[in-house]
C-alpha atoms as a PDB file:
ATOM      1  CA  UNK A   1      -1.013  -9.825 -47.020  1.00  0.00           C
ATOM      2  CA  UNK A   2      -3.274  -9.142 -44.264  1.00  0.00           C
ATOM      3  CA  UNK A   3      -2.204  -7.165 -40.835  1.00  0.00           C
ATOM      4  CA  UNK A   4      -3.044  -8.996 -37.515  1.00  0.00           C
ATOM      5  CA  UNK A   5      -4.395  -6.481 -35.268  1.00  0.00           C
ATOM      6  CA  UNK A   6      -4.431  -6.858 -31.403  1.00  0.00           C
ATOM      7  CA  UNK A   7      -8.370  -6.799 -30.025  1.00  0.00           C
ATOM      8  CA  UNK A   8      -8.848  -4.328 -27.839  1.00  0.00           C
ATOM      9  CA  UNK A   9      -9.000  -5.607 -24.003  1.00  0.00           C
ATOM     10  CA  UNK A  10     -12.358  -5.510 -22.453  1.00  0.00           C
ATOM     11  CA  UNK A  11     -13.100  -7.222 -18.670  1.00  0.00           C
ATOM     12  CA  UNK A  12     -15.323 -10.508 -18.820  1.00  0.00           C
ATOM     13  CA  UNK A  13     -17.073  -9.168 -15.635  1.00  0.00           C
ATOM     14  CA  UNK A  14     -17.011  -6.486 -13.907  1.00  0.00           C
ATOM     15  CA  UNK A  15     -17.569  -7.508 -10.094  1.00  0.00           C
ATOM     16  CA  UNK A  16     -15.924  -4.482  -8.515  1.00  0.00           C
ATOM     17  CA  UNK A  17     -17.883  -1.327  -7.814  1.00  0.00           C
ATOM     18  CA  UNK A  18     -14.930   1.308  -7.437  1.00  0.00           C
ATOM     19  CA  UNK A  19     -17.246   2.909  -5.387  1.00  0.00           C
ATOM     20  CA  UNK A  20     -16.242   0.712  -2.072  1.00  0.00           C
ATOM     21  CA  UNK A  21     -12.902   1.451  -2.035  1.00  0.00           C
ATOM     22  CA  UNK A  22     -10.684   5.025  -2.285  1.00  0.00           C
ATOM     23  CA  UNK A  23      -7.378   6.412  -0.518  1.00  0.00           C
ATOM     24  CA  UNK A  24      -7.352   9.430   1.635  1.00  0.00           C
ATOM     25  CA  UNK A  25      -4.972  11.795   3.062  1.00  0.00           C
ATOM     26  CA  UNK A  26      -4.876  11.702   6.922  1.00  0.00           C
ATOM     27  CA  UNK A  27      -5.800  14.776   8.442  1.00  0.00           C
ATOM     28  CA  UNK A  28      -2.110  16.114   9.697  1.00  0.00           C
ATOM     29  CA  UNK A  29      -1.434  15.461   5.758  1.00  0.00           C
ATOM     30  CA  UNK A  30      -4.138  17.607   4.332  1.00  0.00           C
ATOM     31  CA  UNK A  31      -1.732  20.225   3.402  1.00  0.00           C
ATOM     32  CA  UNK A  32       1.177  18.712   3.140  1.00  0.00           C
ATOM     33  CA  UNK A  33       1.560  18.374  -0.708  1.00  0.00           C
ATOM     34  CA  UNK A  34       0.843  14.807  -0.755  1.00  0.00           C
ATOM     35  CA  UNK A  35      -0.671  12.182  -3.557  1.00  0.00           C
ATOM     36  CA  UNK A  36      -3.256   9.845  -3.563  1.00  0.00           C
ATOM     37  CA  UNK A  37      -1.509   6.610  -5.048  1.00  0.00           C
ATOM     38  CA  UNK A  38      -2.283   6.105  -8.737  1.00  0.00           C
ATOM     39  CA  UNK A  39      -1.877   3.019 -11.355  1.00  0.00           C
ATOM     40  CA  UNK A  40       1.494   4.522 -13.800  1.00  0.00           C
ATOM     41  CA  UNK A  41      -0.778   2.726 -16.261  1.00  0.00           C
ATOM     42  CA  UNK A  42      -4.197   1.492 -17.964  1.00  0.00           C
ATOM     43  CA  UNK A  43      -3.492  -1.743 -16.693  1.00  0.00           C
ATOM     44  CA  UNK A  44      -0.957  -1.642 -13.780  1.00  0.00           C
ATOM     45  CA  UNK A  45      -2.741  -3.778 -10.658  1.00  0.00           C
ATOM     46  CA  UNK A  46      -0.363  -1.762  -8.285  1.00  0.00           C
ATOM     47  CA  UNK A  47      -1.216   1.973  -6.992  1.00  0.00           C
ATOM     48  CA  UNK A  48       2.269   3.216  -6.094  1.00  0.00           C
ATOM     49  CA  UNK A  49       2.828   4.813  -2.867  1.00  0.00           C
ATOM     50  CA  UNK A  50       5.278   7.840  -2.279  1.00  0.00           C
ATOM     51  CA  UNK A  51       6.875   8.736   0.657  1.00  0.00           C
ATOM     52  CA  UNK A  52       5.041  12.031   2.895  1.00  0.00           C
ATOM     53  CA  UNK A  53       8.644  13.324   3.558  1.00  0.00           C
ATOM     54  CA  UNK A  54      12.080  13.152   2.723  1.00  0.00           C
ATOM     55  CA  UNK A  55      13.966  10.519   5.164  1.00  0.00           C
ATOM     56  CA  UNK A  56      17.611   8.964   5.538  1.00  0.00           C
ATOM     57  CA  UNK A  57      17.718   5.239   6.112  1.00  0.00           C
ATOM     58  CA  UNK A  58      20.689   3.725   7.612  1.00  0.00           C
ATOM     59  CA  UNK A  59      22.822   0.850   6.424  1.00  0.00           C
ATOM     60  CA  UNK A  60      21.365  -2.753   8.052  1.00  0.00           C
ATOM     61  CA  UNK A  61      18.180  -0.592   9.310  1.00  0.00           C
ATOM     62  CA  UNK A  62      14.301  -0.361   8.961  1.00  0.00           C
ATOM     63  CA  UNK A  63      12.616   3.127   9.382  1.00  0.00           C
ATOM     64  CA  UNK A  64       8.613   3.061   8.790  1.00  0.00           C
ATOM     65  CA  UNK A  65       8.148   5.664   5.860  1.00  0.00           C
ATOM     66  CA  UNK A  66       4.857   7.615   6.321  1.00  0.00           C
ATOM     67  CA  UNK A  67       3.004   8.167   3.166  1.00  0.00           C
ATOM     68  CA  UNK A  68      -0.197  10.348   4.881  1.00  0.00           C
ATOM     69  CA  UNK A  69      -2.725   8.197   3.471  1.00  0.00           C
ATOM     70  CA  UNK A  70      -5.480   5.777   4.458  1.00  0.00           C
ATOM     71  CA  UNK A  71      -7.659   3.505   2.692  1.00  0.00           C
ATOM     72  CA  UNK A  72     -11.161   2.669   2.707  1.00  0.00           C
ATOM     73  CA  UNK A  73     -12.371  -1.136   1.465  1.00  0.00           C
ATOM     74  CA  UNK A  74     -14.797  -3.898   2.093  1.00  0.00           C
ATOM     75  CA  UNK A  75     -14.041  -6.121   4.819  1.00  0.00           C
ATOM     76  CA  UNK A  76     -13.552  -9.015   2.204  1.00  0.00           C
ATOM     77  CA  UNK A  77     -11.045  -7.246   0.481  1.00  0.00           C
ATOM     78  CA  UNK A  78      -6.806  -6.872   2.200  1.00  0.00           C
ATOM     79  CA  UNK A  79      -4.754  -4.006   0.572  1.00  0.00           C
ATOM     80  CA  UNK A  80      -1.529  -5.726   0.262  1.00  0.00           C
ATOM     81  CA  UNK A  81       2.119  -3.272  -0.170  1.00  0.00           C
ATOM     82  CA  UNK A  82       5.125  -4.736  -2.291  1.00  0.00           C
ATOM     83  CA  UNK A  83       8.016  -3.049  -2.677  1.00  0.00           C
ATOM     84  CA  UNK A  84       8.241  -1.326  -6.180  1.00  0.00           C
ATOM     85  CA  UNK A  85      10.389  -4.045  -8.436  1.00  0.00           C
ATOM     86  CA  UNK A  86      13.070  -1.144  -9.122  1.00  0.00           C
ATOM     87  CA  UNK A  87      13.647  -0.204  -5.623  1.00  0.00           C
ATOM     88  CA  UNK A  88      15.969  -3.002  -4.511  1.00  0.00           C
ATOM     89  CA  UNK A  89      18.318  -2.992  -7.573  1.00  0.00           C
ATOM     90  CA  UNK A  90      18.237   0.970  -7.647  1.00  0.00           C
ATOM     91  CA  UNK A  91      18.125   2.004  -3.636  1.00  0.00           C
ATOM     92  CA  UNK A  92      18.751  -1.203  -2.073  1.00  0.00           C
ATOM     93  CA  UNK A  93      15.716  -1.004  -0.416  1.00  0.00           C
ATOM     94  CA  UNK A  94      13.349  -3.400   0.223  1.00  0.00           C
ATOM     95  CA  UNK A  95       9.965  -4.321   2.431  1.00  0.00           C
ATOM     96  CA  UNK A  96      11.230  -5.042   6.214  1.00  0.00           C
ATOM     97  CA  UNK A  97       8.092  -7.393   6.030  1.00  0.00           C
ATOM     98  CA  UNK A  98       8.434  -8.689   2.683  1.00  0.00           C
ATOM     99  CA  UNK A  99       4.337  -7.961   1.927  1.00  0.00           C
ATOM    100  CA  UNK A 100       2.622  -5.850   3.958  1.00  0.00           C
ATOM    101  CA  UNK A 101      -0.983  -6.464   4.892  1.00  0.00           C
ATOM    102  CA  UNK A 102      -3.904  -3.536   4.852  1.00  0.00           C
ATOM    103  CA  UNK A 103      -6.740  -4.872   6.709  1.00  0.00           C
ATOM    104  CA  UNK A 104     -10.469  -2.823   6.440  1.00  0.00           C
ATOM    105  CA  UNK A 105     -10.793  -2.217   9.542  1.00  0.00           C
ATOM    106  CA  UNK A 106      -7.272  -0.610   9.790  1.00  0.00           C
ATOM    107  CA  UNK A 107      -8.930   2.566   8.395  1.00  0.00           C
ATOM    108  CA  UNK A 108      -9.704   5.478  10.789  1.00  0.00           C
ATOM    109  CA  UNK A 109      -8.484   3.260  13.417  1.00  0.00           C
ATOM    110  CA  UNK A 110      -8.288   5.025  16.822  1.00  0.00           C
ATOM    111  CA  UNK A 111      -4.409   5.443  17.213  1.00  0.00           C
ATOM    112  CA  UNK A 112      -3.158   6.402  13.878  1.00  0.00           C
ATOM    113  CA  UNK A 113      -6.288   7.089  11.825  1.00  0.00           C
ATOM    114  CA  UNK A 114      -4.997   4.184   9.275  1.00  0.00           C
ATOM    115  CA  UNK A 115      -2.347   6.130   8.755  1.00  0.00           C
ATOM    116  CA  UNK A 116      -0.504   3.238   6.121  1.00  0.00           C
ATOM    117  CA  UNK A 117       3.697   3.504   6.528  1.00  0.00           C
ATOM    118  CA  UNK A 118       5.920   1.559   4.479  1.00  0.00           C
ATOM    119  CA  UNK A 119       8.353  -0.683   6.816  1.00  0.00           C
ATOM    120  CA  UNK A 120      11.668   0.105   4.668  1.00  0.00           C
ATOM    121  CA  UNK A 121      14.975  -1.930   4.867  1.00  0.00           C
ATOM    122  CA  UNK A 122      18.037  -0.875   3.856  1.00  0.00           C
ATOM    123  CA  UNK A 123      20.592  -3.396   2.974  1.00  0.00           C
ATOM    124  CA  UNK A 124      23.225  -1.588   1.826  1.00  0.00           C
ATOM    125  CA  UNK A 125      26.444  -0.442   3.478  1.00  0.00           C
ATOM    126  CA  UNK A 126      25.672   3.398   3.052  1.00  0.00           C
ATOM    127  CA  UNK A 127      22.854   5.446   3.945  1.00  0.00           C
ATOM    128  CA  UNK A 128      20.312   5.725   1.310  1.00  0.00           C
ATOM    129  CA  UNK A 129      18.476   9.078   0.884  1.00  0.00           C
ATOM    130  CA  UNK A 130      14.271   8.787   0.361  1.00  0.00           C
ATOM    131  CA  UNK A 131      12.309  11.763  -1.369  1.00  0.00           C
ATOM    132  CA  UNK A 132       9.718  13.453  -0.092  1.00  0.00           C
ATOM    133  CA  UNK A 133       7.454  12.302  -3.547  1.00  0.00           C
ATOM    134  CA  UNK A 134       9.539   9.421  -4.426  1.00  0.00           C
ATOM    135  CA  UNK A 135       7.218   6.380  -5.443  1.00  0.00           C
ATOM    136  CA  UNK A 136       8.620   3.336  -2.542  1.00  0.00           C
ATOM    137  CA  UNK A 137       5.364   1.119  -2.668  1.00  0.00           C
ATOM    138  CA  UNK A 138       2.459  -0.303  -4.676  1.00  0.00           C
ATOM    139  CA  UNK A 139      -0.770  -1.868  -3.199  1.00  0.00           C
ATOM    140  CA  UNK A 140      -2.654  -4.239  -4.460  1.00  0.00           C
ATOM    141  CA  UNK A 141      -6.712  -4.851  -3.089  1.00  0.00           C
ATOM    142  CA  UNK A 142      -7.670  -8.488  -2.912  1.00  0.00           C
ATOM    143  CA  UNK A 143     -10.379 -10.638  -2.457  1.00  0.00           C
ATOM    144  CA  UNK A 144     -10.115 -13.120   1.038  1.00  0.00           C
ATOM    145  CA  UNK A 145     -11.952 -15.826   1.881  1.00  0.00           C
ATOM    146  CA  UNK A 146     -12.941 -17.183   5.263  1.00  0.00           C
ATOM    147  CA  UNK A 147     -13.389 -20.821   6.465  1.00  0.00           C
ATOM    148  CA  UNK A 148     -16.502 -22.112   7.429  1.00  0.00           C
ATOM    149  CA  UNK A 149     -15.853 -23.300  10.381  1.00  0.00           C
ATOM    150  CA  UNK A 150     -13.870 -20.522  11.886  1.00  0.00           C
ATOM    151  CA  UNK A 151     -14.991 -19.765  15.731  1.00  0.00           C
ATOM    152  CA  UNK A 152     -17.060 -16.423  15.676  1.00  0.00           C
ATOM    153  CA  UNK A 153     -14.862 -13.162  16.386  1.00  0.00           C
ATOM    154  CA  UNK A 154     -16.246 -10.163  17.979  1.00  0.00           C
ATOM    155  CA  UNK A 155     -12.835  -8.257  18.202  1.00  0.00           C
ATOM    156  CA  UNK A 156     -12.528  -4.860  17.351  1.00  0.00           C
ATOM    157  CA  UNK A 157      -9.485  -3.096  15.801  1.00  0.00           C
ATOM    158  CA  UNK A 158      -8.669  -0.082  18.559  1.00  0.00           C
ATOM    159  CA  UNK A 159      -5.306   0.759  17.880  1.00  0.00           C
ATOM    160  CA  UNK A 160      -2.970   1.162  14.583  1.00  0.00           C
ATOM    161  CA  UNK A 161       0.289  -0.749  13.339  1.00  0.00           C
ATOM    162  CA  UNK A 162       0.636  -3.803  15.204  1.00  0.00           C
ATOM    163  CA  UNK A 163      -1.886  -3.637  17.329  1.00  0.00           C
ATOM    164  CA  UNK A 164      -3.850  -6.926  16.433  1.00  0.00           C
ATOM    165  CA  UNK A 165      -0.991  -8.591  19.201  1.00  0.00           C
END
């Protein structure tokens, strides 16, 4: 009888150069006792975010959960945040936003410094407790495309969350 062995996984192409894109701590967070999000595994596409501080969310409310990091990427590239799958059936907790959206030019951004908070909802009936430490987020970078025939753009990101109005 012979054993069936699984091939080791290797990528077909390798178009990213890791290079262009890495997470900081904001300044304010330098010695706070923060981490940088990390993949759990060899293949994970999320890097899970953890909240800065320990925070108390409401029942029926969304707080903004700072994390004290910021992210550098090419501008055809969108850092998008989903909830961690275990965080609504454990916390009942969930994105305000459903998917946040990282643009490039978010980072160092004059207001905030691209300082990147999770928008947290809780839907419960009780408070729910967050950990300072506690992983509430992954991001995922992506590729975007443009259209051709999209009117040139010469605006400048100045200010931080939500200030593309």
């Amino acid at each position: 009888m012979k054993l069936l062995t699984t091939p080791k996984r290797k990528p077909r192409f390798n178009f990213m150069n890791k290079t262009n894109r890495f997470f900081e701590k904001v300044s304010s967070y330098q010695n706070q006792g923060i981490n940088l999000p990390q993949r759990q595994t060899k293949f994970s596409a999320g890097y899970d975010f953890e909240a800065s501080q320990s925070i108390e969310i409401p029942p029926q409310t969304v707080i903004l959960v700072p994390t004290g990091i910021k992210a550098y990427f090419p501008c055809n590239e969108v850092l998008l945040i989903y909830v961690r799958s275990s965080l609504p059936l454990k916390k009942q907790l969930t994105l305000a936003n459903g998917v946040g959206v990282v643009d490039s030019d978010y980072y160092n951004n004059l207001q905030n410094e691209g300082h990147i908070f999770i928008a947290l909802y809780n839907f419960s009936k009780s408070p729910v407790q967050v950990f300072k430490g506690e992983r509430i987020a992954q991001g995922i970078f992506q590729t975007f495309f443009q259209i051709t025939q999209e009117k040139e753009n010469n605006f400048y990101r100045k200010g931080g969350f939500g200030s593309t109005k």
